[in-house]
Structures are given as structure tokens and as C-alpha cells.
C-alpha atoms as a PDB file:
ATOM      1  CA  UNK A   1       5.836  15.804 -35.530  1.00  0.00           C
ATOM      2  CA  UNK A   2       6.260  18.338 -37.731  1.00  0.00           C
ATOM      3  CA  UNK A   3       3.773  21.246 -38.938  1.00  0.00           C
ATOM      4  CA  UNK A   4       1.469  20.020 -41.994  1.00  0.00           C
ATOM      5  CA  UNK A   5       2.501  22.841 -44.216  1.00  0.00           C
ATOM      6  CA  UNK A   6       0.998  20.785 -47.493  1.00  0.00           C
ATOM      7  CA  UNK A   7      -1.117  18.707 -49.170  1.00  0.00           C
ATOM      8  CA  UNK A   8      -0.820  14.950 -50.468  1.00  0.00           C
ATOM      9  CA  UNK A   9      -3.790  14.543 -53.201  1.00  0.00           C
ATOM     10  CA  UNK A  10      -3.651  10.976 -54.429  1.00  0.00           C
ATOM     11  CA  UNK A  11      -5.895   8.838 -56.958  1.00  0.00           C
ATOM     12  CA  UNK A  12      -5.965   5.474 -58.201  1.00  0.00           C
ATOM     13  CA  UNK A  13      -6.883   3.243 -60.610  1.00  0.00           C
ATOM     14  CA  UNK A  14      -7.798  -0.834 -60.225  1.00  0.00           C
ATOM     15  CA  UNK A  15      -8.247  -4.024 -62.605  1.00  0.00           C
ATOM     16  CA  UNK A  16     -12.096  -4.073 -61.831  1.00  0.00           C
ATOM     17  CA  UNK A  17     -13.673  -3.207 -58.497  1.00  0.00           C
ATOM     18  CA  UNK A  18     -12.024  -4.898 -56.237  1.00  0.00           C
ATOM     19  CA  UNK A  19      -8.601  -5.915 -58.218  1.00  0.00           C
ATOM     20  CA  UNK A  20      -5.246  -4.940 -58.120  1.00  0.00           C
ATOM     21  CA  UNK A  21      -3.813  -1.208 -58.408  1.00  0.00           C
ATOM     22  CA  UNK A  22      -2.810  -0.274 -61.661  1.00  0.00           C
ATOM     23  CA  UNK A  23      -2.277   2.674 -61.545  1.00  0.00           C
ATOM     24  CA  UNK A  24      -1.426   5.592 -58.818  1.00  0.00           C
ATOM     25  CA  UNK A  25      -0.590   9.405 -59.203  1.00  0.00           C
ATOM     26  CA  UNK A  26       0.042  11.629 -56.169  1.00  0.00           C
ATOM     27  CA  UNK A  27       0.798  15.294 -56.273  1.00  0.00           C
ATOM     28  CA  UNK A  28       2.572  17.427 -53.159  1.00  0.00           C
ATOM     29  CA  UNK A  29       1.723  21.136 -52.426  1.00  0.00           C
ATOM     30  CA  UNK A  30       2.929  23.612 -50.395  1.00  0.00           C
ATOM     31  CA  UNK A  31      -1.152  24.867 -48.868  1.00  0.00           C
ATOM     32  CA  UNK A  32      -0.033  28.494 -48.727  1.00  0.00           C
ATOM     33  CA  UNK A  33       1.477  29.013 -52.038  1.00  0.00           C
ATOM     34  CA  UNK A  34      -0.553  26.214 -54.005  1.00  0.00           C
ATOM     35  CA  UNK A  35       3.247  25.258 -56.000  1.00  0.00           C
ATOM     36  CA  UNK A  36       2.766  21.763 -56.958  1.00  0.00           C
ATOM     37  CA  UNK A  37       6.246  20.619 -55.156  1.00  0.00           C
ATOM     38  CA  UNK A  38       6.845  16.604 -56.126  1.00  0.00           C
ATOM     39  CA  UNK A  39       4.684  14.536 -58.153  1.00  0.00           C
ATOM     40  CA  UNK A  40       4.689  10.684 -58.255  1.00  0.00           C
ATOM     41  CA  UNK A  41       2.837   8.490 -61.305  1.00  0.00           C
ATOM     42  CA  UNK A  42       3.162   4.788 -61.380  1.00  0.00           C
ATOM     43  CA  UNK A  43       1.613   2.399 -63.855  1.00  0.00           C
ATOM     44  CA  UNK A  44       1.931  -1.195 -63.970  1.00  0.00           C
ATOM     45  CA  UNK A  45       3.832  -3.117 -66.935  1.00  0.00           C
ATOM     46  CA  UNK A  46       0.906  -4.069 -69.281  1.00  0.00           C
ATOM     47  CA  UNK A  47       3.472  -6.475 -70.948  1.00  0.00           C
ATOM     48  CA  UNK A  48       3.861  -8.600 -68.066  1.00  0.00           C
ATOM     49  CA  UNK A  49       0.145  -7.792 -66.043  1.00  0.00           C
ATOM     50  CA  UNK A  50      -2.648  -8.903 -67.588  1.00  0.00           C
ATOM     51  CA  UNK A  51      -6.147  -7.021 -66.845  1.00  0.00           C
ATOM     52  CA  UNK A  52      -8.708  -8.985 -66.505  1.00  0.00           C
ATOM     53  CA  UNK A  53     -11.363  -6.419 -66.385  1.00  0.00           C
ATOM     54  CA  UNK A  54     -13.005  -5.490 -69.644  1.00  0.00           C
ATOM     55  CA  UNK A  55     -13.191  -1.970 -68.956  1.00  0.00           C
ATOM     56  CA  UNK A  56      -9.849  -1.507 -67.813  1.00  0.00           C
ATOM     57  CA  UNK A  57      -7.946  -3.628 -70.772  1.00  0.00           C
ATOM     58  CA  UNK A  58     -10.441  -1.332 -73.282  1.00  0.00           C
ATOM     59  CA  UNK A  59     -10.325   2.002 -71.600  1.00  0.00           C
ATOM     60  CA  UNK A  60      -7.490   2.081 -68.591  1.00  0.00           C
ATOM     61  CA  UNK A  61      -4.867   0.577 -70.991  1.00  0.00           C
ATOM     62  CA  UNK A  62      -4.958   1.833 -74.148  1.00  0.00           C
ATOM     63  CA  UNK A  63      -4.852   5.421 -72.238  1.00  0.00           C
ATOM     64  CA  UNK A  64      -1.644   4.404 -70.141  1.00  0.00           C
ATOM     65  CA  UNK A  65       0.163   3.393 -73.584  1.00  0.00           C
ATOM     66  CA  UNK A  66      -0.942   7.069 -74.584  1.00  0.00           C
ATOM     67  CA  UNK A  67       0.218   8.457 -71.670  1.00  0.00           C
ATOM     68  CA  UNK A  68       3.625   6.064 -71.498  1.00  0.00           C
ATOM     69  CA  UNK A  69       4.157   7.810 -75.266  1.00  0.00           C
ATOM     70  CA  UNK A  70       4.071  11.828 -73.465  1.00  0.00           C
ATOM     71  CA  UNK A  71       7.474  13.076 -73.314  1.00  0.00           C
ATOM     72  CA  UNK A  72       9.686  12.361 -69.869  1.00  0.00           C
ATOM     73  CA  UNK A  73       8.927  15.914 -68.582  1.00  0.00           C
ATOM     74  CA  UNK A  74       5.079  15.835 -68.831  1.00  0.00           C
ATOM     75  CA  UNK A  75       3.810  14.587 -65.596  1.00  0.00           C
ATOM     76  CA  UNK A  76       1.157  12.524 -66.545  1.00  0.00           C
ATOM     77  CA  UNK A  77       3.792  10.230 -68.364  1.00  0.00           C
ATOM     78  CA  UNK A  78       4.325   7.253 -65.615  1.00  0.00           C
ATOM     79  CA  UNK A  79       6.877   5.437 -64.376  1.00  0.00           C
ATOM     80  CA  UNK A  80       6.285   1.796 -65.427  1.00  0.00           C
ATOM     81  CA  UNK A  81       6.554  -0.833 -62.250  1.00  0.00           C
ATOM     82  CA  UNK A  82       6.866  -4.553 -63.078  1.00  0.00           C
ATOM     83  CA  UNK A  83       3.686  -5.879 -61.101  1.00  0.00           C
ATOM     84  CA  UNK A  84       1.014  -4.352 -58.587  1.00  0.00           C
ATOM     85  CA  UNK A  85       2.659  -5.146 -55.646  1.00  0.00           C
ATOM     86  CA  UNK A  86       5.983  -3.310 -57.066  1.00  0.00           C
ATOM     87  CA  UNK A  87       3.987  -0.093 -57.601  1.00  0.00           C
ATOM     88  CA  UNK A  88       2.275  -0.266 -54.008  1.00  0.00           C
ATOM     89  CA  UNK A  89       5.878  -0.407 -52.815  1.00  0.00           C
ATOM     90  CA  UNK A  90       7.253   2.417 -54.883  1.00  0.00           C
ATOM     91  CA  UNK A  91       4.284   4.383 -53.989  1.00  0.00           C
ATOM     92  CA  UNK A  92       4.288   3.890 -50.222  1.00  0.00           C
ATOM     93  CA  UNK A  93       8.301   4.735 -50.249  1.00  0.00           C
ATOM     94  CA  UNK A  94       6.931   8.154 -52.193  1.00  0.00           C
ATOM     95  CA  UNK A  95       3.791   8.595 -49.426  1.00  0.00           C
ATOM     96  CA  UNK A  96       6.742   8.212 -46.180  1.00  0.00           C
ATOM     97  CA  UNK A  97       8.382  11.187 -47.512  1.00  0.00           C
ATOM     98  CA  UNK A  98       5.553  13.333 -47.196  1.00  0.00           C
ATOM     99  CA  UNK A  99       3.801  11.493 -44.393  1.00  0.00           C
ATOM    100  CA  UNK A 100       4.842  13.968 -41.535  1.00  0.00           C
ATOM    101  CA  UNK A 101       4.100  17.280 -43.930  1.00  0.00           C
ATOM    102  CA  UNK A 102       0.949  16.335 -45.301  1.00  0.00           C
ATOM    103  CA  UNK A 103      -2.451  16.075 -44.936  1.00  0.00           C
ATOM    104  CA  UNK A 104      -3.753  13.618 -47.484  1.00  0.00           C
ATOM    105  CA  UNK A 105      -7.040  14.249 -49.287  1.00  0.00           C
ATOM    106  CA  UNK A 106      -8.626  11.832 -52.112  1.00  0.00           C
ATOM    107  CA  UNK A 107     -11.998  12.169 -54.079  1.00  0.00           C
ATOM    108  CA  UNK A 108     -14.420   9.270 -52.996  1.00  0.00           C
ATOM    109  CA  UNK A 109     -11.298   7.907 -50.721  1.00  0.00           C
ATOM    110  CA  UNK A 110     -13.959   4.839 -50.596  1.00  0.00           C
ATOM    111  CA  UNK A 111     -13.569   3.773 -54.081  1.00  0.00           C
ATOM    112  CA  UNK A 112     -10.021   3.437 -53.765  1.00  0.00           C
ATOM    113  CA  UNK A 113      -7.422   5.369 -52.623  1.00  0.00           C
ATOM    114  CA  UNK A 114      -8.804   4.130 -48.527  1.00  0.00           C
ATOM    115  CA  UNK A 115      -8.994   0.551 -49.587  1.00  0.00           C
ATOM    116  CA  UNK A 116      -5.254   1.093 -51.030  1.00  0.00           C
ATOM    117  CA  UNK A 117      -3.326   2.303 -48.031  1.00  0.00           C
ATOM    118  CA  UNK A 118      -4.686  -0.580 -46.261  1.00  0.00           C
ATOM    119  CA  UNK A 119      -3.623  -2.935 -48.899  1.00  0.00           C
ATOM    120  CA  UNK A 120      -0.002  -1.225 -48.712  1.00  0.00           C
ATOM    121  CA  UNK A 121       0.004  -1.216 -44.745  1.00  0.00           C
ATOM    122  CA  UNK A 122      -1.046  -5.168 -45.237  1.00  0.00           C
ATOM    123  CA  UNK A 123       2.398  -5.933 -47.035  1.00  0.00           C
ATOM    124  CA  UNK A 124       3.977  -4.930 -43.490  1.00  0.00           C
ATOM    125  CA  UNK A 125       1.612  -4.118 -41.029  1.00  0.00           C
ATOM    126  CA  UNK A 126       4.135  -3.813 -37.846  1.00  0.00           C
ATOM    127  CA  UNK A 127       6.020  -1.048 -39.730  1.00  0.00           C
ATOM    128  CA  UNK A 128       3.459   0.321 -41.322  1.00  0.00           C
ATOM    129  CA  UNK A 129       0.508   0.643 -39.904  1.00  0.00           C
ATOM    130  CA  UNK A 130       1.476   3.610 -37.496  1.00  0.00           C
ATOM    131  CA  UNK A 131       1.842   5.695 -41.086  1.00  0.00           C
ATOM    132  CA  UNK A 132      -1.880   5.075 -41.956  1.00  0.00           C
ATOM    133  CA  UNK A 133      -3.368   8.643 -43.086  1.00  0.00           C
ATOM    134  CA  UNK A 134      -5.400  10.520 -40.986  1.00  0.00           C
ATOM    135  CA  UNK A 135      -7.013  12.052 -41.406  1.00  0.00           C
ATOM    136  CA  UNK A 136      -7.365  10.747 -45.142  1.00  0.00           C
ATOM    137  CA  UNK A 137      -9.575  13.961 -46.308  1.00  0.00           C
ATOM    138  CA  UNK A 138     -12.785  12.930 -48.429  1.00  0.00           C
ATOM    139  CA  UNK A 139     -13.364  15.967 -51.201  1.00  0.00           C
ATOM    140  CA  UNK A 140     -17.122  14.824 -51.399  1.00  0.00           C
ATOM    141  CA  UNK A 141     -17.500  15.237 -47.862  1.00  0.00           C
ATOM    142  CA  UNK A 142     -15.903  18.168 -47.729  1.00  0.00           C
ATOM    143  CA  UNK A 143     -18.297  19.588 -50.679  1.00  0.00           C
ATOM    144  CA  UNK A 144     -20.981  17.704 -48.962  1.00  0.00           C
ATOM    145  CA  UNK A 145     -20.353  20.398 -45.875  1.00  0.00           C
ATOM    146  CA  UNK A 146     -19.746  23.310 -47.802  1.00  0.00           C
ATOM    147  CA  UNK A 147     -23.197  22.862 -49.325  1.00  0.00           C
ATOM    148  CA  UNK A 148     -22.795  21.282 -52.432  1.00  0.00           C
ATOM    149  CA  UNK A 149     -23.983  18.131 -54.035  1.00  0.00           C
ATOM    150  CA  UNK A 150     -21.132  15.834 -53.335  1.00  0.00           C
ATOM    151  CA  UNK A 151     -21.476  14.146 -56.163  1.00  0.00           C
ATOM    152  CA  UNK A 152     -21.884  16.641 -58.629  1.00  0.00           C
ATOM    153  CA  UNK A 153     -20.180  17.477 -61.922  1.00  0.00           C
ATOM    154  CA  UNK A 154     -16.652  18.179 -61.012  1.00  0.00           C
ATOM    155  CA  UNK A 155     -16.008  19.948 -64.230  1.00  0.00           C
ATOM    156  CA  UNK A 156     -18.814  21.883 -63.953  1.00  0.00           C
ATOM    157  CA  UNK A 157     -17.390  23.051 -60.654  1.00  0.00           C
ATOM    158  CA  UNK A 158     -14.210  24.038 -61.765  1.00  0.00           C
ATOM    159  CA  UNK A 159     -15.369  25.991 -64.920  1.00  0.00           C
ATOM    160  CA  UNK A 160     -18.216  27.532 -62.227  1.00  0.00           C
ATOM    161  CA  UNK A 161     -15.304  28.760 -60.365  1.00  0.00           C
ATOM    162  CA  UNK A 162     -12.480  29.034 -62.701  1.00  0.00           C
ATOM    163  CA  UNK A 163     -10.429  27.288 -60.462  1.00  0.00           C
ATOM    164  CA  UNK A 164      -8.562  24.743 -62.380  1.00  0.00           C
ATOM    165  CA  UNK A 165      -5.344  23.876 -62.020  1.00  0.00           C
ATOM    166  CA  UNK A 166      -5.133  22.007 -64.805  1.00  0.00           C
ATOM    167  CA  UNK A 167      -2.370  22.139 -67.279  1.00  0.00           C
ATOM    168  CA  UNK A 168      -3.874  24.140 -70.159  1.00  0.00           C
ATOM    169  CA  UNK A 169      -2.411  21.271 -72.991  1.00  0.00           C
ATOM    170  CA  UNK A 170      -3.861  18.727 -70.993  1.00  0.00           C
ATOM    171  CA  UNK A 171      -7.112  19.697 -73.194  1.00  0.00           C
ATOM    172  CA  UNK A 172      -9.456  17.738 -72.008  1.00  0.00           C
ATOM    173  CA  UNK A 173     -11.469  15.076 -69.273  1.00  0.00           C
ATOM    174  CA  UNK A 174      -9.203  11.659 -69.397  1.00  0.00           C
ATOM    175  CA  UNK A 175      -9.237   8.505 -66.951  1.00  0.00           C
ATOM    176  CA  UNK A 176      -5.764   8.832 -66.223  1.00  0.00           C
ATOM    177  CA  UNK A 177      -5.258   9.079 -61.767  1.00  0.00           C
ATOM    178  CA  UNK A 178      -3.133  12.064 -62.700  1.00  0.00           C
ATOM    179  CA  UNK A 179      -5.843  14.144 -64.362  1.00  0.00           C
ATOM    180  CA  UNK A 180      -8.154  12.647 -61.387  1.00  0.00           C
ATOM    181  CA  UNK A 181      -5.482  14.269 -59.157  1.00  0.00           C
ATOM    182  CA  UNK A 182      -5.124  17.945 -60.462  1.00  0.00           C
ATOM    183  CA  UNK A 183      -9.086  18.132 -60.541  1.00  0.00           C
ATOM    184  CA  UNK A 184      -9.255  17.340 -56.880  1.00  0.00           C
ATOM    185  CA  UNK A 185      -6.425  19.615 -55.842  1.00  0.00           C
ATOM    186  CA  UNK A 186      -8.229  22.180 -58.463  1.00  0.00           C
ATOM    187  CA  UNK A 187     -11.299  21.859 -56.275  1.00  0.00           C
ATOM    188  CA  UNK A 188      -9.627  21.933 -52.448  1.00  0.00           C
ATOM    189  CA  UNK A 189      -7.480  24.768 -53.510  1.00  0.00           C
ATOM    190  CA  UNK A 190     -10.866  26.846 -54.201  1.00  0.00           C
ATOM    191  CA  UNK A 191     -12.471  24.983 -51.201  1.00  0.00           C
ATOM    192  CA  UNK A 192      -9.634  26.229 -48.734  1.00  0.00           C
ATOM    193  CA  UNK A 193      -8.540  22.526 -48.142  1.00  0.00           C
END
């Protein structure tokens, strides 16, 4: 096994609480030099999947189309995936790659991003379950130890500490997993994660 030289900050987005994943973003850093080094961002087709939560065909939806309209370069423009299970598989190819490297770290891993390895090591548990993160870093708990309310205002925090990583253009808070992403890996990198 090789040295974990970075770190694999993923979010996710569902159809409701318990649905499907819609919608994935995962960013790769080296953890000395903080360069963002690969990026993945996967959407479902909204043409062919139908959401059947309210909040995610008014808010999670309309937002993708925004984001599908961003210019190829911009990384919070996805790559569109035909169904969920399509997009788990894309994204689990993407996670391999960076398996050995990496240590993975997700905000609230509970509401998501924990509950989605499993589902992608449940498409083929005999290969895959010896991949399974861990440890899968929580960035609550993490601000939890360090003394801080681990549920508090993550904007706040970064403006507090002008540590965001955030693409300046990327003007302000949106639901989009990528945006999700660069705040948590805005947040470890003034943590020490």
C-alpha cells in the first residue's frame, strides 16, 4: 500500500432522503501543496430519471440544468450519466483510482456520502467491499474535536478564517455537491486535515 499523500473530498446529492444518487462531485488533492489534482462531477439524465422528491425536482434540478449550461472547462459543469446506477458505477471507477492515495473525508458522511459507498460496494460486494473507505473522515467530527460547534455555519467559518478555496466566480452559496465539495476541502485545508 502506498503512502496517502492526498485527499478524496466527496459529496452527494439524493431524490429525497433515502432515494437514489443524483448527483456526486469528488475533488483529489495533493495534502502538502493543497493543488486540486482530478476532479469528478456526475449528474443523472433528468430526461430519462424522474425525481420524485419535491424538493429535489424544484431545487436539485433546475440547478443541475444551470450547471449542465457552464462551459466544458468549469468544474462544476457535470458529466450527465443515463440512470443512478450508471453514475454509482462511473463514480466508483473514479474513487479506485485514488483509493490507495487517499484518505477520504465527507461533511456529515451520515447523510450521504457513508450510505453511498455501501450502496456502490452492494452492486459487487466480493470485489468491492475490500475498497470500502476508511477511514471515511467526518468534517463535523473533526470540528467537533477541534472545539467547534460541528454544526455550525460553514460559511461563517470560512469568511472567519479566510480560508476558502472557492473559485472567486463561483459567487455565491449553491446546492450543487461540487460547491458542497470545495467548502469542505476549504475547511480541512485550514483544519490541517
Amino acid at each position: 500500500m502506498t503512502e496517502k499523500t492526498n485527499v478524496f473530498v466527496v459529496d452527494c446529492r439524493m431524490d429525497g432522503v433515502a432515494g437514489p444518487f443524483i448527483w456526486i462531485a469528488a475533488v483529489v488533492t495533493d495534502r502538502n501543496t493543497h493543488v486540486d489534482k482530478v476532479h469528478f462531477n456526475g449528474v443523472v439524465d433528468f430526461t430519462t430519471f424522474e425525481a420524485r422528491d419535491e424538493y429535489t425536482r424544484s431545487k436539485t434540478v433546475p440547478y443541475a440544468n444551470e450547471c449542465l449550461a457552464l462551459d466544458n472547462v468549469d468544474m462544476r459543469r457535470p458529466t450527465v450519466y443515463h440512470c443512478p446506477l450508471d453514475l454509482m458505477n462511473a463514480f466508483w471507477a473514479f474513487y479506485l483510482t485514488h483509493y490507495d492515495s487517499s484518505y477520504v473525508v465527507a461533511d456529515y458522511t451520515l447523510l450521504g456520502p457513508e450510505r453511498m459507498f455501501s450502496s456502490c460496494i452492494d452492486f459487487d460486494p466480493a470485489k468491492r467491499q475490500s475498497y470500502r473507505p476508511y477511514p471515511l473522515i467526518d468534517l463535523s467530527t473533526v470540528l467537533t474535536q477541534n472545539g467547534y460547534y460541528g454544526n455550525m455555519d460553514r460559511e461563517e467559518y470560512m469568511a472567519e478564517h479566510k480560508c476558502s478555496v472557492i473559485p472567486q466566480e463561483w459567487t455565491e452559496k449553491s446546492i450543487d455537491p461540487m460547491y458542497g465539495v470545495m467548502r469542505t476541502l476549504s475547511i480541512c485545508d485550514s483544519e490541517g486535515v
